[in-house]
N, C-alpha and C. Protein backbone atom coordinates (compact mmCIF):
# COMPACT_ATOMS: atom_id res chain seq x y z
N UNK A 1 8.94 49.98 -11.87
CA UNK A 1 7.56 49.58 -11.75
C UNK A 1 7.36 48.95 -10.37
N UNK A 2 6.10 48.72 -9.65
CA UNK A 2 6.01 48.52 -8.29
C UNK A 2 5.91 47.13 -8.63
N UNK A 3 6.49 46.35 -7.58
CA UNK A 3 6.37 45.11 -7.35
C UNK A 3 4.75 44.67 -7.65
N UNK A 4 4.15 45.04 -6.95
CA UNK A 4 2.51 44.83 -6.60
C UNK A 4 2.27 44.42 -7.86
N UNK A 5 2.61 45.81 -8.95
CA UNK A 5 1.69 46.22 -9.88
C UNK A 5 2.89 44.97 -11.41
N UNK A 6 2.65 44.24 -11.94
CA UNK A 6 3.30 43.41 -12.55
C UNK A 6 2.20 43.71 -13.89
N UNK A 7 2.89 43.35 -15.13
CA UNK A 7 1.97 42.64 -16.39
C UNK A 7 1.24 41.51 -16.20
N UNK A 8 0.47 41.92 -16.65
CA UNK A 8 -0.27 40.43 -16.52
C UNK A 8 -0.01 38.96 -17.56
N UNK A 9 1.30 39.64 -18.83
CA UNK A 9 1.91 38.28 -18.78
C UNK A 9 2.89 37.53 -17.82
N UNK A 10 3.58 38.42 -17.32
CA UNK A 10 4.59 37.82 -16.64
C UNK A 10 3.99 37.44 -15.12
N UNK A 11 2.98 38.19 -14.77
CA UNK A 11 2.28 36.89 -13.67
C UNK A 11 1.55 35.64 -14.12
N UNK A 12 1.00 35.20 -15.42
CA UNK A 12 1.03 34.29 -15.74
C UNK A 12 2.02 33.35 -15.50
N UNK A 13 2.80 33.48 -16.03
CA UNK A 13 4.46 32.73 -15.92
C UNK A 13 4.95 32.38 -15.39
N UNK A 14 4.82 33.18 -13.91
CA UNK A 14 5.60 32.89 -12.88
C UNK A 14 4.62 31.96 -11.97
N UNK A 15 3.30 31.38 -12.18
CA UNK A 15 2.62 30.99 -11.59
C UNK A 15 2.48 29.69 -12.30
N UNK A 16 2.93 28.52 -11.57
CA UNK A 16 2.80 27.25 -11.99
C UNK A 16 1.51 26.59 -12.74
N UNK A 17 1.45 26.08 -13.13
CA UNK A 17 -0.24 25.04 -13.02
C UNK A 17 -0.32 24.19 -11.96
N UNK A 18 -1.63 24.10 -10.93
CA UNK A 18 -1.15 23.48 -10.04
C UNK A 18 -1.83 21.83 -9.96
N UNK A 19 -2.53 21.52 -11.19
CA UNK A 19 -2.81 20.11 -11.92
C UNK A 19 -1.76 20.01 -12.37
N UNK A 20 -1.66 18.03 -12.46
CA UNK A 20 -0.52 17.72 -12.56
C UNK A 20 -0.98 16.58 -14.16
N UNK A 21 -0.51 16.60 -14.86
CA UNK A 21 -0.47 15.75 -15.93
C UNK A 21 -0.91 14.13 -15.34
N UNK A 22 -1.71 13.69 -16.31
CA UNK A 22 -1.60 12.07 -16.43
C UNK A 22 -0.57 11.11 -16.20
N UNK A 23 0.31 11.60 -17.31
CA UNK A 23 2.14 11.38 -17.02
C UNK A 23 2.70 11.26 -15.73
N UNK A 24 2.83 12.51 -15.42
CA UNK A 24 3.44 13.15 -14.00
C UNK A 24 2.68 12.07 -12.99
N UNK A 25 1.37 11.81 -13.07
CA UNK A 25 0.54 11.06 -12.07
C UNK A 25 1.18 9.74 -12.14
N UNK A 26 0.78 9.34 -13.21
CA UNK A 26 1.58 7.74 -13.46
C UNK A 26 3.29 7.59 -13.06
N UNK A 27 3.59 8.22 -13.04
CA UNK A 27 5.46 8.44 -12.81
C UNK A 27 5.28 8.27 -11.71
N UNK A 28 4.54 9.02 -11.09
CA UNK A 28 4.81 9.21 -9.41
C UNK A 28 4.44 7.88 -8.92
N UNK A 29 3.38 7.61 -9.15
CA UNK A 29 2.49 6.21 -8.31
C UNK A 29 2.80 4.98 -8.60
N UNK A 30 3.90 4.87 -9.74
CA UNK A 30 4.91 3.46 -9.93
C UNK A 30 5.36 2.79 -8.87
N UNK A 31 6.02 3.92 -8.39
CA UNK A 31 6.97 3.57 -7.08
C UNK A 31 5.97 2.96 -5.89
N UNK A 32 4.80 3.60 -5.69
CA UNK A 32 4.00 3.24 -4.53
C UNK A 32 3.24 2.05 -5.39
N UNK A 33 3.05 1.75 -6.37
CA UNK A 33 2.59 0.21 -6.60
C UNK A 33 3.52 -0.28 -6.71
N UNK A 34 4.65 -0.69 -7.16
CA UNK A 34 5.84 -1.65 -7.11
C UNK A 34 5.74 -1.95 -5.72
N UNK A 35 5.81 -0.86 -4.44
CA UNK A 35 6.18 -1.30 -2.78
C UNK A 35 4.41 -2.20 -2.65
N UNK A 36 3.27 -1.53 -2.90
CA UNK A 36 2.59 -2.56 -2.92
C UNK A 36 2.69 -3.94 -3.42
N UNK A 37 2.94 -4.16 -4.50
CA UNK A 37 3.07 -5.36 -4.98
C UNK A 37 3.68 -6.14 -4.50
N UNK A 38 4.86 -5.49 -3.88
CA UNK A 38 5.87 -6.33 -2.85
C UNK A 38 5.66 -6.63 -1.62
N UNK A 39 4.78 -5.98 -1.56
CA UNK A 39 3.61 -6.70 0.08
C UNK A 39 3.00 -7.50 -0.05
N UNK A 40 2.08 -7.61 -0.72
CA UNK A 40 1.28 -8.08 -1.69
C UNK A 40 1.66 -9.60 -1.79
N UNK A 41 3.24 -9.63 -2.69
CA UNK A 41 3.78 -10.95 -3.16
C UNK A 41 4.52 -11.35 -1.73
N UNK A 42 4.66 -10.90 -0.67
CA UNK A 42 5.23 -11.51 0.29
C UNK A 42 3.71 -11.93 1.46
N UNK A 43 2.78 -11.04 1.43
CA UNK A 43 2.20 -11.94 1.68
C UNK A 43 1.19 -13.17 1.83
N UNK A 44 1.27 -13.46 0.45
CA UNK A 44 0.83 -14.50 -0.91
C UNK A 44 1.42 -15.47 -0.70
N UNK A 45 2.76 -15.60 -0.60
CA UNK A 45 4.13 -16.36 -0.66
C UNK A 45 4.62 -16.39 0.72
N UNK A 46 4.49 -16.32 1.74
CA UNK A 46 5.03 -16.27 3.03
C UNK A 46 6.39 -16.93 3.17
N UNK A 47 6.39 -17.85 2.13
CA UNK A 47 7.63 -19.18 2.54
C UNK A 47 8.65 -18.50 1.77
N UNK A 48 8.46 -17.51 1.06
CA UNK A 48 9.48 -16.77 0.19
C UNK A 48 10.34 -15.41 1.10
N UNK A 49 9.67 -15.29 2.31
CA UNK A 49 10.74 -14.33 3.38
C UNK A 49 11.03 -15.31 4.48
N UNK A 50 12.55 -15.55 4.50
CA UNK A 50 13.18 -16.28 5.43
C UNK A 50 13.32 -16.37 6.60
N UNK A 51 12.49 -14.83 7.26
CA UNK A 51 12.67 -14.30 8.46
C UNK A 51 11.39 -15.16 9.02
N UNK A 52 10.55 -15.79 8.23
CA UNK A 52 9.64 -16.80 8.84
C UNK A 52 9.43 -17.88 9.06
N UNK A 53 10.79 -18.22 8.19
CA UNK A 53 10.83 -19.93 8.07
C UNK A 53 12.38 -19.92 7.91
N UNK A 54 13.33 -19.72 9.23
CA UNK A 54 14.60 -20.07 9.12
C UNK A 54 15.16 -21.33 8.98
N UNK A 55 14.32 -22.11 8.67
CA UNK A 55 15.37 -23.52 8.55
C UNK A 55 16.18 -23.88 7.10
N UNK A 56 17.14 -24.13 7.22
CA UNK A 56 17.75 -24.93 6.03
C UNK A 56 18.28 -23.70 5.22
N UNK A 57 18.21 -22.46 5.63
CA UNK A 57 18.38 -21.43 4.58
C UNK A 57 20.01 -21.09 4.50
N UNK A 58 20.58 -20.51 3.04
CA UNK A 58 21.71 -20.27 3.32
C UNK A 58 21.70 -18.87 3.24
N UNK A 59 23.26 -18.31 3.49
CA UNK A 59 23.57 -16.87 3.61
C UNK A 59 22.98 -15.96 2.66
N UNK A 60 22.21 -16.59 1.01
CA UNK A 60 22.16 -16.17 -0.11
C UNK A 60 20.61 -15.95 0.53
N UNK A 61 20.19 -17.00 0.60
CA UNK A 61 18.58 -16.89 1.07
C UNK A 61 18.29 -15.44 1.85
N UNK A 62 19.24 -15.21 3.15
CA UNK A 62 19.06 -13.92 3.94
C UNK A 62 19.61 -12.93 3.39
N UNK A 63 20.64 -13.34 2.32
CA UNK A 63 20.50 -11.71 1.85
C UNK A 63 19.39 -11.62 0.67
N UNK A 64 18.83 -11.98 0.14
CA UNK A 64 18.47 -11.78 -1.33
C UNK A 64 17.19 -12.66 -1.48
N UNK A 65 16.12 -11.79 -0.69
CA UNK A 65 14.84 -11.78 -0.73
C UNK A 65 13.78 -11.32 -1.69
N UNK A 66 13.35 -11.83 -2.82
CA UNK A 66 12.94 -11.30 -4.13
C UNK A 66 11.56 -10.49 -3.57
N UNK A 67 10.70 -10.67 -2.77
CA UNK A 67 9.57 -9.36 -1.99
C UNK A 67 10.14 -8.51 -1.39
N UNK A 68 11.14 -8.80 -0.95
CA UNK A 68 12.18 -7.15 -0.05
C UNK A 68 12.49 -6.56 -1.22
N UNK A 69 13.29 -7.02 -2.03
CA UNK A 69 13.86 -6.75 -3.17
C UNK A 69 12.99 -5.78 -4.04
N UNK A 70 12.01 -6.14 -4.22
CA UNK A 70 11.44 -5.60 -4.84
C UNK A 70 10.25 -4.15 -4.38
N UNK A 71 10.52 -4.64 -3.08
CA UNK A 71 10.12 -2.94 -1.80
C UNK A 71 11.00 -2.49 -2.17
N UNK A 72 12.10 -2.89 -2.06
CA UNK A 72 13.50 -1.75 -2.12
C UNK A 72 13.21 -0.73 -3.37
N UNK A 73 13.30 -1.82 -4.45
CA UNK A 73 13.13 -1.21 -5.47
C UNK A 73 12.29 -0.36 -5.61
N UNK A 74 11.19 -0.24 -5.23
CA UNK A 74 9.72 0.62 -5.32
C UNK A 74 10.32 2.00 -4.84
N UNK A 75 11.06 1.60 -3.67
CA UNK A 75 10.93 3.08 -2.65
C UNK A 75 12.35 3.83 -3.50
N UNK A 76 13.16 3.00 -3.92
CA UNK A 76 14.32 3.81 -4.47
C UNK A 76 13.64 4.37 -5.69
N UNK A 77 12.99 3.98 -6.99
CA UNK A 77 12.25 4.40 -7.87
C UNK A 77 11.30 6.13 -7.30
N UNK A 78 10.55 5.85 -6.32
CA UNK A 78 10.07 6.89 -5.42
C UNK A 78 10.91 7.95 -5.36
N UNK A 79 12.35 8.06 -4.89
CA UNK A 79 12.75 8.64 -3.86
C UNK A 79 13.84 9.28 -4.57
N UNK A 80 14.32 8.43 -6.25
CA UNK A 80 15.58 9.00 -6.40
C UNK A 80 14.83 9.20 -7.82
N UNK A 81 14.29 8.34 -8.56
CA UNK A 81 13.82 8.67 -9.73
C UNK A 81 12.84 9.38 -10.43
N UNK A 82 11.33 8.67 -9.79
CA UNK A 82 10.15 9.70 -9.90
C UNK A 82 10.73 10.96 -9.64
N UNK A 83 10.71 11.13 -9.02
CA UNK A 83 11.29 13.18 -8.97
C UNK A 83 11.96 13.81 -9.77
N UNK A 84 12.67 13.29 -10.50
CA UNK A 84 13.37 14.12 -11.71
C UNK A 84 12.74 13.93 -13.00
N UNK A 85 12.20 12.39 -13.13
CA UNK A 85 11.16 12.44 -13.87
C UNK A 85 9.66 13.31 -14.00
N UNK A 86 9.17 13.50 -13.09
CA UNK A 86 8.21 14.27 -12.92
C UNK A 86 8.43 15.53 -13.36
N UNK A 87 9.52 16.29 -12.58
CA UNK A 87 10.06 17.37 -13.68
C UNK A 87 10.19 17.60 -14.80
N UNK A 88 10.97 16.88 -15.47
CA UNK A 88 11.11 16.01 -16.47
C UNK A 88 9.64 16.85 -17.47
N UNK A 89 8.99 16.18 -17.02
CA UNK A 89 7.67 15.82 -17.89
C UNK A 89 7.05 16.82 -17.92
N UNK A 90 6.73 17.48 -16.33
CA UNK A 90 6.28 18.87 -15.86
C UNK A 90 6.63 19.76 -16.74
N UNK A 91 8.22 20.36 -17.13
CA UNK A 91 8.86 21.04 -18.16
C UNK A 91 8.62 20.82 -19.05
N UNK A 92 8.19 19.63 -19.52
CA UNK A 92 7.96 19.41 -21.18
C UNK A 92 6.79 19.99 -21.46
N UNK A 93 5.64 19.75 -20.48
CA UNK A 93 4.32 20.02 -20.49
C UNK A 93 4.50 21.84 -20.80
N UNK A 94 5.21 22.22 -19.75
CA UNK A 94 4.92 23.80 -20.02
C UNK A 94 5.20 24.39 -20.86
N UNK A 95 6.68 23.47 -21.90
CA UNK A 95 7.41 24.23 -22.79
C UNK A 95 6.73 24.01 -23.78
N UNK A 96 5.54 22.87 -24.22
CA UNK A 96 4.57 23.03 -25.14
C UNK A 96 3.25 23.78 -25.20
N UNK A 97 3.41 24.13 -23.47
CA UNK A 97 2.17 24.71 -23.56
C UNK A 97 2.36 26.37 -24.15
N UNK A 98 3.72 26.80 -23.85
CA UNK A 98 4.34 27.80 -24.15
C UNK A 98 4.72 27.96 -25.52
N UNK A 99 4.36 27.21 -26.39
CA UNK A 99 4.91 27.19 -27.86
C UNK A 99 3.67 27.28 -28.36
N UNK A 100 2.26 26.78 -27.69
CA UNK A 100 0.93 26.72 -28.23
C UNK A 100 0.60 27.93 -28.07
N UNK A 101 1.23 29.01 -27.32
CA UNK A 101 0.68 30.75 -27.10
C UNK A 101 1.19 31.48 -28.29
């Protein structure tokens, strides 16, 4: 059969949806509000990043900044998690939508 010329189920199929679930939306945009929030709480709190107020601080203080900390966290959530989650969910979505045909 010619490439061109396909069924018209199986070009269904092979063609994604290109809306993304509620889910999928919320998964994704965790990560970018957590790094907000951590802007947010640092700069609310100013006296809580050390890089502005070095006095008296110890080694614990410069490493272990609870507003960095919690950027970190945002962007690693982003970068390593949302994404497999999103899949995740994406697949679930289709494999029900595929059981509803």
């Amino acid at each position: 059969m010619n490439e061109l010329v396909t069924p018209f189920e199986s070009a269904s199929e092979q063609r994604r949806s290109a809306r993304k679930t509620a889910r999928v939306l919320a998964v994704e945009a965790l990560g970018p509000l957590v790094v907000l929030g951590g802007i947010v709480w640092s700069l609310v709190q100013p006296y809580r990043i050390v890089f502005f107020y070095p006095d008296g601080k110890s080694a614990f203080d410069w490493l272990v900044q609870p507003p960095l900390l919690v950027v970190l966290v945002g962007v690693l959530f982003a970068v390593v998690v949302a994404p497999g989650l999103a899949d995740d969910l994406d697949d679930e979505g289709e494999a029900a939508e595929h059981a509803a045909r």
